[in-house]
N, C-alpha and C. Protein backbone atom coordinates (compact mmCIF):
# COMPACT_ATOMS: atom_id res chain seq x y z
N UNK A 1 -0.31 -21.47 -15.57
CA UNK A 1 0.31 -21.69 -14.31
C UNK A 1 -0.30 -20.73 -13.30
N UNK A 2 -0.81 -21.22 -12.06
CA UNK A 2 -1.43 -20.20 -11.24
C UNK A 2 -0.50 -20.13 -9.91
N UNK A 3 0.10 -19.21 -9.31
CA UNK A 3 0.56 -19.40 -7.45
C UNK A 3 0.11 -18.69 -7.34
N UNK A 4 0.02 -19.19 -5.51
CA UNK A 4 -0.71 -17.86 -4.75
C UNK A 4 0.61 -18.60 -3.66
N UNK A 5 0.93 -16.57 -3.25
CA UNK A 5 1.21 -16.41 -2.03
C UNK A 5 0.60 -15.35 -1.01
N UNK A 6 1.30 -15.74 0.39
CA UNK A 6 0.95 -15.00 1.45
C UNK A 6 1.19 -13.16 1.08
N UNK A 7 0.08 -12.51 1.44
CA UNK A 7 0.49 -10.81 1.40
C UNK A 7 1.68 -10.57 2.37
N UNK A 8 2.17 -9.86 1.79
CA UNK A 8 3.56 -9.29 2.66
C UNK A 8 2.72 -7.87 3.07
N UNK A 9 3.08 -7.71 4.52
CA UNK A 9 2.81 -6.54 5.00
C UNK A 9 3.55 -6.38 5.89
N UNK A 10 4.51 -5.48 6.42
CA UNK A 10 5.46 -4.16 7.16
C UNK A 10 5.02 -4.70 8.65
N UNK A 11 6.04 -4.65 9.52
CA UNK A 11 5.55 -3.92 10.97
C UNK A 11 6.53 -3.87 11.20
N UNK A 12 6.95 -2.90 10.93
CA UNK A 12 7.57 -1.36 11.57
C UNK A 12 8.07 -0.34 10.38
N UNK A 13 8.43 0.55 10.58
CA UNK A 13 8.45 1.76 9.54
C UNK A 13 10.14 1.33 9.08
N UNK A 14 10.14 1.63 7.62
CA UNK A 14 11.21 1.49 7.01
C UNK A 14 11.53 2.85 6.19
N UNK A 15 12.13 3.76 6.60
CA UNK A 15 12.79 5.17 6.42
C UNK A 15 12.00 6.02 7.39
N UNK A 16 12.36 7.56 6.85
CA UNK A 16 12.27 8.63 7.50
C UNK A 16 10.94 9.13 7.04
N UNK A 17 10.02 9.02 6.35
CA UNK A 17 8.85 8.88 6.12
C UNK A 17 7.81 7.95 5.89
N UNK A 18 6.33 8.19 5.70
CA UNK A 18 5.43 7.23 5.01
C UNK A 18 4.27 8.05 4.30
N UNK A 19 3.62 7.81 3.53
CA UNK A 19 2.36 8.02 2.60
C UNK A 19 1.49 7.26 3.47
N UNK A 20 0.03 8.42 3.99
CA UNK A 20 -0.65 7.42 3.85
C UNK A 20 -2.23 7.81 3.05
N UNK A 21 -2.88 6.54 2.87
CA UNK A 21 -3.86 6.73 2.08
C UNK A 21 -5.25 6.30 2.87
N UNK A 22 -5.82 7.34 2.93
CA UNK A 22 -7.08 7.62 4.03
C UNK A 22 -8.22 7.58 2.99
N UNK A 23 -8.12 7.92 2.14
CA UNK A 23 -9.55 8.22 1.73
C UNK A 23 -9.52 7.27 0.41
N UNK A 24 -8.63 6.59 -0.38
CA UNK A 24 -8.53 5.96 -1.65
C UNK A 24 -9.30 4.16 -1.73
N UNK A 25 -10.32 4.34 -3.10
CA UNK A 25 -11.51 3.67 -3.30
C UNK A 25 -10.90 2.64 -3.99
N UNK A 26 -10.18 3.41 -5.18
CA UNK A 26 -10.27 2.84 -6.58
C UNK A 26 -8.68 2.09 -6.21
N UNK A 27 -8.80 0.57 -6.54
CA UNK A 27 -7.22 0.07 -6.55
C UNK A 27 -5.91 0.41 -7.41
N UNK A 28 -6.92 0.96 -8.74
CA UNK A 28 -5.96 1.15 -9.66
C UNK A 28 -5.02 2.52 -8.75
N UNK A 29 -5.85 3.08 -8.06
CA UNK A 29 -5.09 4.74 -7.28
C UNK A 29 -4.66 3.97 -6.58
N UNK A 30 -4.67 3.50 -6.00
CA UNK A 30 -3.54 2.65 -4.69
C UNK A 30 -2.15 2.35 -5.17
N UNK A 31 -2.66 1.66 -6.35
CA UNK A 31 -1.16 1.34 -6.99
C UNK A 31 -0.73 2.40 -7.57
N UNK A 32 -0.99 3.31 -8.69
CA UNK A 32 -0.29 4.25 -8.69
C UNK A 32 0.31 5.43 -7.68
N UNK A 33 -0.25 5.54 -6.59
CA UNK A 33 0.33 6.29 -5.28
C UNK A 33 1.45 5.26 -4.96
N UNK A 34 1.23 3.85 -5.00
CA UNK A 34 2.09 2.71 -4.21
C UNK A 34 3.27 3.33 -5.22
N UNK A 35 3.30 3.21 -6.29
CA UNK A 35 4.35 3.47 -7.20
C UNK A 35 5.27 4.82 -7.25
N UNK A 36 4.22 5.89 -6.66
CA UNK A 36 4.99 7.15 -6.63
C UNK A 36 5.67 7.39 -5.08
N UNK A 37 4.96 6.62 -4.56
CA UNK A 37 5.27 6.81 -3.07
C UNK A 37 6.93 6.76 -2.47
N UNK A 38 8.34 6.19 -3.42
CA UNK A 38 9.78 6.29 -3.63
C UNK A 38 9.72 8.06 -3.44
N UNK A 39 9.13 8.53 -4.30
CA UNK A 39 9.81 9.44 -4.78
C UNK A 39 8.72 11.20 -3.69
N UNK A 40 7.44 10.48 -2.94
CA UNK A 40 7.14 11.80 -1.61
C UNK A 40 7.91 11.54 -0.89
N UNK A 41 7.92 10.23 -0.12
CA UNK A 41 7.95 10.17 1.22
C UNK A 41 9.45 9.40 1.47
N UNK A 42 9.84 8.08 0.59
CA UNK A 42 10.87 7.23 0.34
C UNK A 42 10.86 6.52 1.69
N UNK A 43 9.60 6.23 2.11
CA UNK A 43 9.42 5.01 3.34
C UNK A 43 8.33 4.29 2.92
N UNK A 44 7.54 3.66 3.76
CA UNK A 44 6.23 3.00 3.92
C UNK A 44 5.15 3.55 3.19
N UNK A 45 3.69 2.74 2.83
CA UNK A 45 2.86 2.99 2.36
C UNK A 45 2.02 2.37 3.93
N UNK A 46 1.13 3.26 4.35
CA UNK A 46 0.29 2.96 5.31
C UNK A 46 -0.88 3.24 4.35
N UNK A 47 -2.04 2.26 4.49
CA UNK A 47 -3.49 2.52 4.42
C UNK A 47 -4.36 1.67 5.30
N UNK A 48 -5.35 2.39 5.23
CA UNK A 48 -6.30 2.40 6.09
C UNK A 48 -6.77 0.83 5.86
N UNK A 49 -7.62 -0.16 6.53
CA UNK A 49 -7.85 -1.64 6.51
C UNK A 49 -9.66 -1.48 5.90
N UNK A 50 -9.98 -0.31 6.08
CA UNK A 50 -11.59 -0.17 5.03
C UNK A 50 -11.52 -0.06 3.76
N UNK A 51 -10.45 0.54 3.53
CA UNK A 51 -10.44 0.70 1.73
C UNK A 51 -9.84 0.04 0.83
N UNK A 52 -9.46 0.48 -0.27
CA UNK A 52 -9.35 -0.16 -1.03
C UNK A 52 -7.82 -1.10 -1.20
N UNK A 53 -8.12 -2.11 -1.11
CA UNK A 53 -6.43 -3.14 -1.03
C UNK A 53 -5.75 -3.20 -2.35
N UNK A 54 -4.05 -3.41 -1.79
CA UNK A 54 -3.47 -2.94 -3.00
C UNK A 54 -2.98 -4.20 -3.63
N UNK A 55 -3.46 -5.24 -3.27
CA UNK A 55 -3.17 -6.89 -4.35
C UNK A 55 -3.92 -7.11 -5.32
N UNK A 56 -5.07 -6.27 -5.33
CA UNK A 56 -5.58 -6.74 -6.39
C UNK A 56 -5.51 -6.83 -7.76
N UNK A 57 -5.46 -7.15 -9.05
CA UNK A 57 -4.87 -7.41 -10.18
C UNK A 57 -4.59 -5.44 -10.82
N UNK A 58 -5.57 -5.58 -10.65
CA UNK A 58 -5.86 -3.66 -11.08
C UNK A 58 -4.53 -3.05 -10.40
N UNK A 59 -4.39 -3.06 -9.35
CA UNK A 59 -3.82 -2.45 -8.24
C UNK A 59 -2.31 -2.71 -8.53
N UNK A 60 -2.28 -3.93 -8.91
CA UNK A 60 -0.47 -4.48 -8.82
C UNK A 60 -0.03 -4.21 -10.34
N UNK A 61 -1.15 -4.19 -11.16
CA UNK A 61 -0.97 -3.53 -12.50
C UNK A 61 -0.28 -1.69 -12.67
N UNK A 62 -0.81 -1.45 -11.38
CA UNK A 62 -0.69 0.03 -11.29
C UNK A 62 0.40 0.24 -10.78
N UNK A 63 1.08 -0.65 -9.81
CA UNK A 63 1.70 -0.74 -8.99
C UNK A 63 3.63 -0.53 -10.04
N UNK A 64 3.21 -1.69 -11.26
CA UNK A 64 4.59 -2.10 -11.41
C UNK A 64 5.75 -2.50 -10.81
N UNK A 65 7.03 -2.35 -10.93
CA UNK A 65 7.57 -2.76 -10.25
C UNK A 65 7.90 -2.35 -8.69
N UNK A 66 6.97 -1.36 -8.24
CA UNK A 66 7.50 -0.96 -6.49
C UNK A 66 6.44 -1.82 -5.94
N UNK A 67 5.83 -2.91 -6.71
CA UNK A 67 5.28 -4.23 -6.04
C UNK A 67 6.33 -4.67 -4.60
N UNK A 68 7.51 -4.99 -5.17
CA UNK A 68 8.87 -5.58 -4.79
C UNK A 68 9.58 -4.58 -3.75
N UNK A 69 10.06 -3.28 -4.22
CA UNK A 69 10.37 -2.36 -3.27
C UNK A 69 9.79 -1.43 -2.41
N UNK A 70 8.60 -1.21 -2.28
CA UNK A 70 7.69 0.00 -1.21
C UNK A 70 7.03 -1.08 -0.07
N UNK A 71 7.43 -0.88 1.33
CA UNK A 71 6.68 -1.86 2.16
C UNK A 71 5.25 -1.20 2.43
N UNK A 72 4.39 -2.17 2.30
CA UNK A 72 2.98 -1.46 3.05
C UNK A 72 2.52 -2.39 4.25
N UNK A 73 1.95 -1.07 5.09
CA UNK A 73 1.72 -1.06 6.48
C UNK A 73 -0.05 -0.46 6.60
N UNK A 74 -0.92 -1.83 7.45
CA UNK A 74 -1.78 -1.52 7.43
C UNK A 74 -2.15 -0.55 8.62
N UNK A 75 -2.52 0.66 8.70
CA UNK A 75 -3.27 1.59 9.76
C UNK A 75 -4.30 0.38 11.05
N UNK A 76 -4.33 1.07 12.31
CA UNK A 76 -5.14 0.58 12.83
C UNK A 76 -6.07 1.84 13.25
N UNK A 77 -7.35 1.41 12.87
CA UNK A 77 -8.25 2.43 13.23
C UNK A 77 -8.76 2.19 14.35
N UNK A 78 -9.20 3.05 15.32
CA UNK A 78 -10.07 3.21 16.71
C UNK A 78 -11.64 3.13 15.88
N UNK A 79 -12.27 2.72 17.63
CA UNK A 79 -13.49 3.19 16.88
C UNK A 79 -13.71 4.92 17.19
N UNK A 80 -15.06 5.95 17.10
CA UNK A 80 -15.29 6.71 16.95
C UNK A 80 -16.29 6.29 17.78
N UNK A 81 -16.76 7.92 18.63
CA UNK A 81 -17.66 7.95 20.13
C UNK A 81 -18.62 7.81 19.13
């Protein structure tokens, strides 16, 4: 059985903090930050739109269940002079 749905992504901040992830390559680290991220910040996951995305199988593997509960919010980057 295969579905595909639409990515869920945030706009606007949900608690008193957020994580964000600036420099992360590897998806499997996305998801495990996505997963710990309840227990730094207990808001949003912001990352950056160059790196590494957190749907991917690796990633949602890492993720477990704060698939469902951590909203993520993509960063908008400027450019640079």
């Amino acid at each position: 059985m295969i579905a595909v749905w639409p990515q869920r992504w945030g706009d606007k901040p949900a608690g008193p903090g957020c994580t964000y992830l600036h420099g992360v390559g590897d998806p499997a680290n996305v998801g495990a930050i996505v997963r710990s991220a309840p227990a730094l910040s207990g808001g949003n996951v912001v990352r950056r739109p160059d790196r590494a995305e957190p749907h991917p199988p690796k990633a949602v593997r890492a993720r477990r269940g704060a698939i469902f509960s951590v909203p993520l919010m993509r960063a908008q980057v400027g450019e640079t002079p």
